[in-house]
N, C-alpha and C. Protein backbone atom coordinates (compact mmCIF):
# COMPACT_ATOMS: atom_id res chain seq x y z
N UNK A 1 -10.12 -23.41 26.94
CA UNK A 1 -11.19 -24.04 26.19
C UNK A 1 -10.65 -25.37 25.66
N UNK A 2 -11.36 -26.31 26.10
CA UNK A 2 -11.17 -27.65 25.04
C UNK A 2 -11.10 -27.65 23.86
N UNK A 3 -10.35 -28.60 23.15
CA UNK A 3 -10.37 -29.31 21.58
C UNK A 3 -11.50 -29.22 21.06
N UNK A 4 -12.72 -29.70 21.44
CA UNK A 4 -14.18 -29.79 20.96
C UNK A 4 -14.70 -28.51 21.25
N UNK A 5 -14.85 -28.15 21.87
CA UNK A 5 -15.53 -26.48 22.24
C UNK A 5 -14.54 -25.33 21.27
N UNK A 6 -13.48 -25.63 21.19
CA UNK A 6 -12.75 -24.87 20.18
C UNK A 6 -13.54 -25.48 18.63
N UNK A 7 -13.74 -26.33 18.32
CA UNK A 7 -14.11 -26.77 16.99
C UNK A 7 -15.14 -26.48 16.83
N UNK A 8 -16.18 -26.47 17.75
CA UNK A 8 -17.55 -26.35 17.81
C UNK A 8 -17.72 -24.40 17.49
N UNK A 9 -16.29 -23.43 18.46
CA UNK A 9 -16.53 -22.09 18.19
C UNK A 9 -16.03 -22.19 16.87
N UNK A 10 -15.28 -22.53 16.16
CA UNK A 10 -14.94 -22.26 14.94
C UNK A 10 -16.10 -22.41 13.31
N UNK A 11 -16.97 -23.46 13.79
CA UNK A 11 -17.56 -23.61 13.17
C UNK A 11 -18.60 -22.74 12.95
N UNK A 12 -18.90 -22.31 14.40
CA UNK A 12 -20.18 -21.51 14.39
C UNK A 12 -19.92 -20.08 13.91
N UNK A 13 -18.67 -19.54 14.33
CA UNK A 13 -18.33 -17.91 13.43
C UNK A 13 -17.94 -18.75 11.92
N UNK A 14 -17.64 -19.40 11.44
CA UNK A 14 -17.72 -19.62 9.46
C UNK A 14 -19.01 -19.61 9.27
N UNK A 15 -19.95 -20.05 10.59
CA UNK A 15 -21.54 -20.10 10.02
C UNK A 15 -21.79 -18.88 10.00
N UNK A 16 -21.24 -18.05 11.10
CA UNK A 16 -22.24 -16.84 11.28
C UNK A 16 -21.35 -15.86 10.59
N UNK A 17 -19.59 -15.79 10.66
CA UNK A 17 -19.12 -14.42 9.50
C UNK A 17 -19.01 -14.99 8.44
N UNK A 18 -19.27 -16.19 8.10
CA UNK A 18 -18.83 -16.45 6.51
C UNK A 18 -17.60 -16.43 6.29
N UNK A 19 -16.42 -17.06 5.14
CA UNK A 19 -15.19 -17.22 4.91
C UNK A 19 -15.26 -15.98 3.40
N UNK A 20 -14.47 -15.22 3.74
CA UNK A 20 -14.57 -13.52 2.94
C UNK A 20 -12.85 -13.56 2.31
N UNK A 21 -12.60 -14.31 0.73
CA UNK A 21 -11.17 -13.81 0.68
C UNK A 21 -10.66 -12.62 0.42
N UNK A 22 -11.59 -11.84 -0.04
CA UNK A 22 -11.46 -10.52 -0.24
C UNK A 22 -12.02 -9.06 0.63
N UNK A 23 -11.19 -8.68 0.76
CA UNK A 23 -11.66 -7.29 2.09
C UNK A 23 -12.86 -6.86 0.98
N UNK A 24 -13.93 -6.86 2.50
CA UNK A 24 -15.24 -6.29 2.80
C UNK A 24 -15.58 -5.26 3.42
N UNK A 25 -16.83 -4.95 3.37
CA UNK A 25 -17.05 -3.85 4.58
C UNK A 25 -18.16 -4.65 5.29
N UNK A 26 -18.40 -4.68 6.49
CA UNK A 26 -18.98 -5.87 7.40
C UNK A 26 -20.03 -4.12 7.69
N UNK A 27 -21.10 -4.89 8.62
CA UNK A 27 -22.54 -4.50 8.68
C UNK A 27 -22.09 -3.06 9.36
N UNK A 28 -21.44 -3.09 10.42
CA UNK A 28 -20.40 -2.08 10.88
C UNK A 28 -19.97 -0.99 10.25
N UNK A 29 -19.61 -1.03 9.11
CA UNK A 29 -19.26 -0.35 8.16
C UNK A 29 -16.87 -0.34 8.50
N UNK A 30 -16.62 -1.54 8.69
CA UNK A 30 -15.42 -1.93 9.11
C UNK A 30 -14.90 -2.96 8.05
N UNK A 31 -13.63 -2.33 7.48
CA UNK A 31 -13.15 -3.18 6.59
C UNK A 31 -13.10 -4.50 7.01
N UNK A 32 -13.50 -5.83 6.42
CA UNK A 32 -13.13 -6.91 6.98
C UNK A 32 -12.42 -7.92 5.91
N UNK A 33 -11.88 -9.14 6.43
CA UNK A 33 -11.27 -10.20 5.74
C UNK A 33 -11.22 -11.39 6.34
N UNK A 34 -11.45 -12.16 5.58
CA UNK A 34 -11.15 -13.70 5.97
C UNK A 34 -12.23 -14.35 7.17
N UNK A 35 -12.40 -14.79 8.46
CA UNK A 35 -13.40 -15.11 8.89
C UNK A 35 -13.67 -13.45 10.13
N UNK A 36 -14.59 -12.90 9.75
CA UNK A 36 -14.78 -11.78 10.95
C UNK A 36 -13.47 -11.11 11.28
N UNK A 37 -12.42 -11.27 9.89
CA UNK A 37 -11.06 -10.29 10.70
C UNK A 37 -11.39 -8.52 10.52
N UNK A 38 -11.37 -7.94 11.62
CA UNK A 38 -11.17 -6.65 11.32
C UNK A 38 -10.68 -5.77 11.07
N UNK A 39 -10.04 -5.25 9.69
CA UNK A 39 -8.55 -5.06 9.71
C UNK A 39 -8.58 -3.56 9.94
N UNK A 40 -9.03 -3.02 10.03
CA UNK A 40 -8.98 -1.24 10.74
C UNK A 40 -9.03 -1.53 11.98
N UNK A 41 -9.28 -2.04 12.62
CA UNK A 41 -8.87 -2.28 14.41
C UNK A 41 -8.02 -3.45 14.81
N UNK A 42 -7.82 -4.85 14.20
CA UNK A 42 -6.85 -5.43 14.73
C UNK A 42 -6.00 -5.69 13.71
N UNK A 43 -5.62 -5.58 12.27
CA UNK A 43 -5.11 -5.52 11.53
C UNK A 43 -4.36 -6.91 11.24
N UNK A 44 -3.10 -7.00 10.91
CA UNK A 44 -2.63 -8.51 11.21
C UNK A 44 -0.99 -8.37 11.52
N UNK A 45 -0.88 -9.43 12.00
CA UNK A 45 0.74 -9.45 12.90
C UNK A 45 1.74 -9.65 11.96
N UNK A 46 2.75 -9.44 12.68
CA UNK A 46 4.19 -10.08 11.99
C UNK A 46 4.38 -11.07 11.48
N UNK A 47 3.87 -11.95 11.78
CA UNK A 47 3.99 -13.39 11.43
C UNK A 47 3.05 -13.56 10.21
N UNK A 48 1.67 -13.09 10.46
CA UNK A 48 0.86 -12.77 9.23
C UNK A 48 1.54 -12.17 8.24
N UNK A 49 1.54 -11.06 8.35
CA UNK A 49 2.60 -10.32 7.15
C UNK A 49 3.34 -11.25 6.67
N UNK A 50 4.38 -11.75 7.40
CA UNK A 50 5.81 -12.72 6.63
C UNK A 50 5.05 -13.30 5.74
N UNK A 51 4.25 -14.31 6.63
CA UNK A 51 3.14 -15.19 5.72
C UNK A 51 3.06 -15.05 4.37
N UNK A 52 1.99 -13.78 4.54
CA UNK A 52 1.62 -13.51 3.19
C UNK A 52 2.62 -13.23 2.35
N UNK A 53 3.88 -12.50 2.91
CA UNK A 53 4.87 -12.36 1.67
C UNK A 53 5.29 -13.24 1.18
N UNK A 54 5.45 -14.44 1.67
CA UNK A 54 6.40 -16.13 1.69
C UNK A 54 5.37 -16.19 0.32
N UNK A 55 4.25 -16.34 0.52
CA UNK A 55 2.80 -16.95 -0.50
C UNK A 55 3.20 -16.05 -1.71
N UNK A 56 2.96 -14.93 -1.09
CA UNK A 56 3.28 -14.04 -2.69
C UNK A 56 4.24 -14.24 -3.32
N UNK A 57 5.45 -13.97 -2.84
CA UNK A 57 6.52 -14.57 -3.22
C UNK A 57 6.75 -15.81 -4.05
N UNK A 58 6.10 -16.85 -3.70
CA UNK A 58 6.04 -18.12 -4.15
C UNK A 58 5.20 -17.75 -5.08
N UNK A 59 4.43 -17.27 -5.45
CA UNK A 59 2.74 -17.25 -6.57
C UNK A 59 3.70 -16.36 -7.38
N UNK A 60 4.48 -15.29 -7.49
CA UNK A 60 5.21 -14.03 -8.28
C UNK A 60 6.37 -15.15 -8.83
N UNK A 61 6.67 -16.05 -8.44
CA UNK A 61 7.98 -16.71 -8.74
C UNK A 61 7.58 -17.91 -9.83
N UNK A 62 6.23 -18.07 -9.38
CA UNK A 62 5.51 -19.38 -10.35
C UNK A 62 4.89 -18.43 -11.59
N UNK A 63 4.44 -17.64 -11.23
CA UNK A 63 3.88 -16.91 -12.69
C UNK A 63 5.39 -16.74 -13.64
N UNK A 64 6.01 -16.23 -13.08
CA UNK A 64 7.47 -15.53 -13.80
C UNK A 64 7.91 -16.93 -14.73
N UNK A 65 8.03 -17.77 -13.72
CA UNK A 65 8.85 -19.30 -14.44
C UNK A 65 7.80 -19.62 -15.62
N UNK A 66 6.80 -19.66 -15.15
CA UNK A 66 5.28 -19.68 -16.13
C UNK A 66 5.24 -19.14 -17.44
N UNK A 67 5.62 -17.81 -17.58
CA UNK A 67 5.12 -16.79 -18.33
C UNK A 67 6.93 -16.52 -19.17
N UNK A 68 7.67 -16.91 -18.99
CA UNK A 68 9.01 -16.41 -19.35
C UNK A 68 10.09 -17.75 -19.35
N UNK A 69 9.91 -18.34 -20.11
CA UNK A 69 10.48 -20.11 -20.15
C UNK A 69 11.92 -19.87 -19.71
N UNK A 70 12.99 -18.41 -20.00
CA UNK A 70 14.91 -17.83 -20.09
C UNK A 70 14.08 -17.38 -18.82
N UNK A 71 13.25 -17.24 -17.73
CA UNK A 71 13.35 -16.41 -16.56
C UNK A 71 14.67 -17.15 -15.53
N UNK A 72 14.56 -18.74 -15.44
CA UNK A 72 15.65 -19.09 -14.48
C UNK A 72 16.72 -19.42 -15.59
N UNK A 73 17.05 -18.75 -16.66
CA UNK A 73 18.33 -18.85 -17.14
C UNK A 73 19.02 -17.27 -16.45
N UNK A 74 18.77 -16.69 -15.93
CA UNK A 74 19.14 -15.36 -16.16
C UNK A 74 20.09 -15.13 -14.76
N UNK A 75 20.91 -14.30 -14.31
CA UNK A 75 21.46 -14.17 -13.39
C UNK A 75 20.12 -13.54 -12.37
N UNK A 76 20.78 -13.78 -11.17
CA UNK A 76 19.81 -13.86 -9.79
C UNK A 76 19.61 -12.29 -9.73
N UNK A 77 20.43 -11.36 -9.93
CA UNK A 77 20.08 -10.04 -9.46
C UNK A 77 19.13 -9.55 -10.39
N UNK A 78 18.92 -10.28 -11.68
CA UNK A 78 18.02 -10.07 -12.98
C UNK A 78 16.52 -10.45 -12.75
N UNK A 79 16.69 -11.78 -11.86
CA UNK A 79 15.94 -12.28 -11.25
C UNK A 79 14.99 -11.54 -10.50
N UNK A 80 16.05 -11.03 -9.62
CA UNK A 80 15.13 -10.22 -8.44
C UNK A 80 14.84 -8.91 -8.93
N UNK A 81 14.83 -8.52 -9.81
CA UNK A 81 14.58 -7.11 -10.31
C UNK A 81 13.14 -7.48 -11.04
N UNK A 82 13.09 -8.27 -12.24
CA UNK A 82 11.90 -8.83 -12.68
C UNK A 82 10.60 -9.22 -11.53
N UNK A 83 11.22 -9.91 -10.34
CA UNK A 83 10.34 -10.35 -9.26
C UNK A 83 9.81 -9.13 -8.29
N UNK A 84 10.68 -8.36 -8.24
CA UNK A 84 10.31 -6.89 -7.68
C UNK A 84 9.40 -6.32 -8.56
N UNK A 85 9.42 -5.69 -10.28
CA UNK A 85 8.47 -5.59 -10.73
C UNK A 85 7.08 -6.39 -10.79
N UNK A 86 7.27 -7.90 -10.73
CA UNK A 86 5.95 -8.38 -10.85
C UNK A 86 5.20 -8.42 -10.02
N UNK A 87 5.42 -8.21 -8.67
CA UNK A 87 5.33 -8.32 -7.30
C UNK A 87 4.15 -7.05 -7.01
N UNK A 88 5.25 -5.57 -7.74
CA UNK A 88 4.86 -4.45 -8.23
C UNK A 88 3.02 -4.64 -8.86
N UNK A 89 3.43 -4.71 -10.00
CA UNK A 89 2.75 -4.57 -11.58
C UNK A 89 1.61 -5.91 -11.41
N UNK A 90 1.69 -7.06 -11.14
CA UNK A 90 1.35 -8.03 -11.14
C UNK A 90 1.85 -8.97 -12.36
N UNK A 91 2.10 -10.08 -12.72
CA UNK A 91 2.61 -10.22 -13.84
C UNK A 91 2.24 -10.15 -15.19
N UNK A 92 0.52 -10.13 -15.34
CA UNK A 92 0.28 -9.06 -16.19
C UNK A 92 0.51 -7.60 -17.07
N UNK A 93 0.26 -6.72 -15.57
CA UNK A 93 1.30 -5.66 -15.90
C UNK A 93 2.83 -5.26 -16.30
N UNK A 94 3.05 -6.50 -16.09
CA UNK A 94 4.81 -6.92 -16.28
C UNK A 94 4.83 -7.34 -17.74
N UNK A 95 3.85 -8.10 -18.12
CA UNK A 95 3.84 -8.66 -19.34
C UNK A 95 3.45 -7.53 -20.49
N UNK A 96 3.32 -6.38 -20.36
CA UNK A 96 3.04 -5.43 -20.91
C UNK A 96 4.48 -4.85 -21.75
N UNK A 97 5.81 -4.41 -20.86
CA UNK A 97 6.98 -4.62 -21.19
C UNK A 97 7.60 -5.12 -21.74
N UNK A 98 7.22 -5.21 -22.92
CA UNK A 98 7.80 -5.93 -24.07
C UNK A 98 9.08 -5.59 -23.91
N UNK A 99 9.63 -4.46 -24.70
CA UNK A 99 10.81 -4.18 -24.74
C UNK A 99 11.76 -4.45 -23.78
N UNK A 100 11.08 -4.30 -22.84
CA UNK A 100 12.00 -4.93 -21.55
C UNK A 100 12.62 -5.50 -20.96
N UNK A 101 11.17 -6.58 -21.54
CA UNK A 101 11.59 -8.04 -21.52
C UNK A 101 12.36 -8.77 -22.16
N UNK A 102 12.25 -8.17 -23.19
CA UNK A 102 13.06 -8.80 -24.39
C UNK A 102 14.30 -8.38 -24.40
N UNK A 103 15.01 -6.86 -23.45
CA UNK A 103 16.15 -6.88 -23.51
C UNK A 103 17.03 -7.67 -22.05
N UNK A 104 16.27 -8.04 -21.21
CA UNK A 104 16.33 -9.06 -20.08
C UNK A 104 16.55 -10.68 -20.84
N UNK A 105 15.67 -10.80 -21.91
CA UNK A 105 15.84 -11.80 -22.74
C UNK A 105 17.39 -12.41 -23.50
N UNK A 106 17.66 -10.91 -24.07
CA UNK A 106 18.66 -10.96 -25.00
C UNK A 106 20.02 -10.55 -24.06
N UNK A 107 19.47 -10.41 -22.31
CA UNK A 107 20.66 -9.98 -21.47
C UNK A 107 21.61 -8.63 -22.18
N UNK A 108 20.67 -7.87 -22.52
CA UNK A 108 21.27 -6.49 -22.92
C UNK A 108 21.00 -5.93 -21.78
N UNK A 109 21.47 -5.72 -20.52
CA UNK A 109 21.19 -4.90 -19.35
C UNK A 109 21.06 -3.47 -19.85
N UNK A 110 21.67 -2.77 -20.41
CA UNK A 110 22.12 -1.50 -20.97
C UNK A 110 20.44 -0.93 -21.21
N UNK A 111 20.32 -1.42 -22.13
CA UNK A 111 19.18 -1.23 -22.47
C UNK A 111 17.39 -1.58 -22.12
N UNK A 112 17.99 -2.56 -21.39
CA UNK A 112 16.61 -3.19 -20.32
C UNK A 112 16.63 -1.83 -19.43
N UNK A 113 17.42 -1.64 -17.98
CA UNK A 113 17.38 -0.62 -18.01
C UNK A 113 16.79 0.65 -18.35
N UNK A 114 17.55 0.83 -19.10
CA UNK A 114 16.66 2.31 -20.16
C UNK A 114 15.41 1.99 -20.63
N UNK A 115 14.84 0.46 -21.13
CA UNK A 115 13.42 0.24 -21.11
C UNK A 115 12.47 0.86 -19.84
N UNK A 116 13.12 -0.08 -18.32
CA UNK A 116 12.38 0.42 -17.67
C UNK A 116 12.17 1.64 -16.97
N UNK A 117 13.35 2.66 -16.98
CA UNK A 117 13.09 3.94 -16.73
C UNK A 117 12.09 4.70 -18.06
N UNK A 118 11.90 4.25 -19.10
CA UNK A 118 11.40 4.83 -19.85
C UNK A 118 10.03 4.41 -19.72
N UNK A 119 9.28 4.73 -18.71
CA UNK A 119 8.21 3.98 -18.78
C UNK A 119 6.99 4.67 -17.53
N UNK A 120 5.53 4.51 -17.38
CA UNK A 120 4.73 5.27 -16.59
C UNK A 120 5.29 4.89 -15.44
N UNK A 121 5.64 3.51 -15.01
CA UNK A 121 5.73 2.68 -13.78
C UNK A 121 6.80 3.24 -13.41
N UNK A 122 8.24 3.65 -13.92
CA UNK A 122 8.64 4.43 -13.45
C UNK A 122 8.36 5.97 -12.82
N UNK A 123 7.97 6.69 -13.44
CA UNK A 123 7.74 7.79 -13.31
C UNK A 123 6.33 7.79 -11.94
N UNK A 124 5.55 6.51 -11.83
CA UNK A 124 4.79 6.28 -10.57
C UNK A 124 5.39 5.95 -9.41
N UNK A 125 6.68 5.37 -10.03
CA UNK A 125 7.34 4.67 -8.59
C UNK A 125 8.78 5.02 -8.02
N UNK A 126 9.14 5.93 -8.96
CA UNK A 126 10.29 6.94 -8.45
C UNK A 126 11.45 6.42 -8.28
N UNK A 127 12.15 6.57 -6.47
CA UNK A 127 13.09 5.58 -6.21
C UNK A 127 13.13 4.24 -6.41
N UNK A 128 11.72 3.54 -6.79
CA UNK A 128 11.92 2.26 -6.46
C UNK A 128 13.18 1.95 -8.30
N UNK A 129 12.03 2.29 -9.10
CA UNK A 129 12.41 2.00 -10.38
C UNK A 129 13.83 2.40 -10.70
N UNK A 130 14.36 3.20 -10.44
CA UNK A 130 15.64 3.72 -10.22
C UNK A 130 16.43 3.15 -9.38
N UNK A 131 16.14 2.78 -8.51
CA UNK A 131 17.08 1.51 -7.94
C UNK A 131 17.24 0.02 -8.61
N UNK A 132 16.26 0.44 -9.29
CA UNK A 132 16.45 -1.30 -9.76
C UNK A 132 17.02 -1.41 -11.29
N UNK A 133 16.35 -0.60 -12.30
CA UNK A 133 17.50 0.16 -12.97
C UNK A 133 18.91 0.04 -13.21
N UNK A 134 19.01 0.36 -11.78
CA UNK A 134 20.55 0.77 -11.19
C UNK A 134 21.21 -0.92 -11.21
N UNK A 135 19.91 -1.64 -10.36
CA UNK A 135 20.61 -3.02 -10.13
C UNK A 135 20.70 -3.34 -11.59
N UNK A 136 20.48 -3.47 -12.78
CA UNK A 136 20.45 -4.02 -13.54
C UNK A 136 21.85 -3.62 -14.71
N UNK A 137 21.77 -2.11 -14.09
CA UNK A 137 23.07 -1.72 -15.26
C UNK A 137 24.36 -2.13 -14.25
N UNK A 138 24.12 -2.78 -12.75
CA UNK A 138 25.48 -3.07 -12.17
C UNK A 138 25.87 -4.30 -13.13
N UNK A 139 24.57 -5.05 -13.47
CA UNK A 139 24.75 -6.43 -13.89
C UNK A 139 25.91 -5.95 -14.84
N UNK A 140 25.58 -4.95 -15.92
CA UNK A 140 26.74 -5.04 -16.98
C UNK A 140 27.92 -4.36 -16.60
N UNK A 141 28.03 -4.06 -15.68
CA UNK A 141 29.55 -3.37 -14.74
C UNK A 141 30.00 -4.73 -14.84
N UNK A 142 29.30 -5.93 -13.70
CA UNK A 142 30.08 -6.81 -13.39
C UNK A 142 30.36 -7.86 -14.48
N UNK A 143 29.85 -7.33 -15.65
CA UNK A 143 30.04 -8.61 -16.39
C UNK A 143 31.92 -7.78 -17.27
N UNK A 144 31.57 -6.68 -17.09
CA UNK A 144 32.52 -5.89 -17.79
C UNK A 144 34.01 -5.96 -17.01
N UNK A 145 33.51 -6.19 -15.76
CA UNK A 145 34.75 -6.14 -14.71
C UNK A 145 35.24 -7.79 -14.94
N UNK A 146 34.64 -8.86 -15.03
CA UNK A 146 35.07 -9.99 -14.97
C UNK A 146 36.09 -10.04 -16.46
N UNK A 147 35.01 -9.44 -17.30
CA UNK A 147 35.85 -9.73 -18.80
C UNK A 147 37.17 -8.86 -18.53
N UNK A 148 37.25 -7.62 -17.97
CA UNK A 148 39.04 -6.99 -17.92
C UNK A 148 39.79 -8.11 -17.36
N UNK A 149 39.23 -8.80 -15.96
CA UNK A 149 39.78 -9.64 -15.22
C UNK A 149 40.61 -10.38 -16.23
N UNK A 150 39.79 -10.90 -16.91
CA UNK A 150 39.79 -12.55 -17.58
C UNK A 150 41.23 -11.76 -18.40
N UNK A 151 40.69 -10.75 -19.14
CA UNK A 151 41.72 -9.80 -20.13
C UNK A 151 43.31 -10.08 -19.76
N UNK A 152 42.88 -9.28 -18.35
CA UNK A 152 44.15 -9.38 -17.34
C UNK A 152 45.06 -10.21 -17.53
N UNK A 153 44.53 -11.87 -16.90
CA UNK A 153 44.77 -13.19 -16.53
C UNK A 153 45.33 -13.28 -17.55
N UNK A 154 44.83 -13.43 -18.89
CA UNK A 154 45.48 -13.88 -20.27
C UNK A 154 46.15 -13.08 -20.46
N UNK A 155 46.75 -11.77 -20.17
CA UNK A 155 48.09 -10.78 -20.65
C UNK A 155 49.01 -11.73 -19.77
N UNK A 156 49.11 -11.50 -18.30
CA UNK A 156 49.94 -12.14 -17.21
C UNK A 156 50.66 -13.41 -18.19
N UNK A 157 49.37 -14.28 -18.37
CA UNK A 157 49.86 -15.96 -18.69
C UNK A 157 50.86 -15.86 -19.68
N UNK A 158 50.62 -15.02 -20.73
CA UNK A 158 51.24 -14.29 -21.99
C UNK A 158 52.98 -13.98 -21.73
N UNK A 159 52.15 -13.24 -20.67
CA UNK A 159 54.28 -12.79 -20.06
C UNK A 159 54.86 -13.26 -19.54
N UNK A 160 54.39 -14.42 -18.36
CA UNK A 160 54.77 -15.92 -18.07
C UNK A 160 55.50 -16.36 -19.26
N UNK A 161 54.77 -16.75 -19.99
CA UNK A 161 55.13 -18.13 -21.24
C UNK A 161 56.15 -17.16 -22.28
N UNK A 162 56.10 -15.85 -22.14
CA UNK A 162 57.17 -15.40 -22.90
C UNK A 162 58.65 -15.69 -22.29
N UNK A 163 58.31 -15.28 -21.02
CA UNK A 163 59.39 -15.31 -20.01
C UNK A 163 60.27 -16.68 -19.97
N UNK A 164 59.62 -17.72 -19.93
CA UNK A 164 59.78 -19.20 -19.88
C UNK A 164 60.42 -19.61 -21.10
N UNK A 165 59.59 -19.61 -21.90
CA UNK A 165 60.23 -19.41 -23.39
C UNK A 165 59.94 -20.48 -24.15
């Protein structure tokens, strides 16, 4: 099909299915979306999918920066745990978590954590919440492991400079 005969079909299905951003049920009685898509029989591809995650992704990342001024102060795995819930919850529902937030705020992992297992969204979402949880109390492992490190380093330097004299 030509350039023009392609433009000319495009126009005429927006005339005749209409532009639908939200799934419908078409005359059929067939879920639909967007121009005449049918998503119980052709559903959408791989590339679609990515798509939409890239978008969401980007829209979950702008609300967060939006809604939480310390969100890009925070370490990245803090990051992605918050972005996994909002992604979840929507950031609304995220914004509900006070306590949560506020111990993500104050970088009390310990207790952020224990916020969000203590909570319906956990108890709806099982492994997920528990994995992430999990990511969050590693945060204070690794902050705990760097500080022995550091501990370390400064005993060593200590027994150096004794040594030296």
């Amino acid at each position: 099909m030509d350039r023009t005969s392609r433009n000319n079909l495009k126009r005429d299905l927006l005339r005749f299915e209409g532009l639908r951003l939200k799934p419908y049920l078409c005359p059929a009685g067939k879920l639909t979306l967007g121009v005449g898509r049918n998503l119980e029989d052709c559903g959408i591809s791989q590339e679609e999918a990515e798509y939409l995650l890239e978008n969401d992704l980007n829209r979950v990342l702008s609300e967060l920066e939006s809604q939480l001024n310390w969100f890009g102060q925070l370490p990245g795995e803090a990051q992605e745990v918050l972005a996994n819930m909002a992604f979840n919850l929507g950031i609304h529902g995220l914004m509900g978590f006070n306590k949560t937030l506020e111990a993500f705020k104050q970088h009390d992992w310990k207790n952020a954590a224990k916020e969000m297992q203590d909570s319906l969204w956990a108890r709806q979402t099982g492994p997920r919440a528990l994995e992430l949880a999990s990511k969050i109390r590693d945060i204070e492992q690794k902050n705990k492991s760097s500080l022995d490190l550091l501990v370390e380093i400064k005993d060593q330097i200590f027994q150096l400079e004794k040594r030296i004299g």
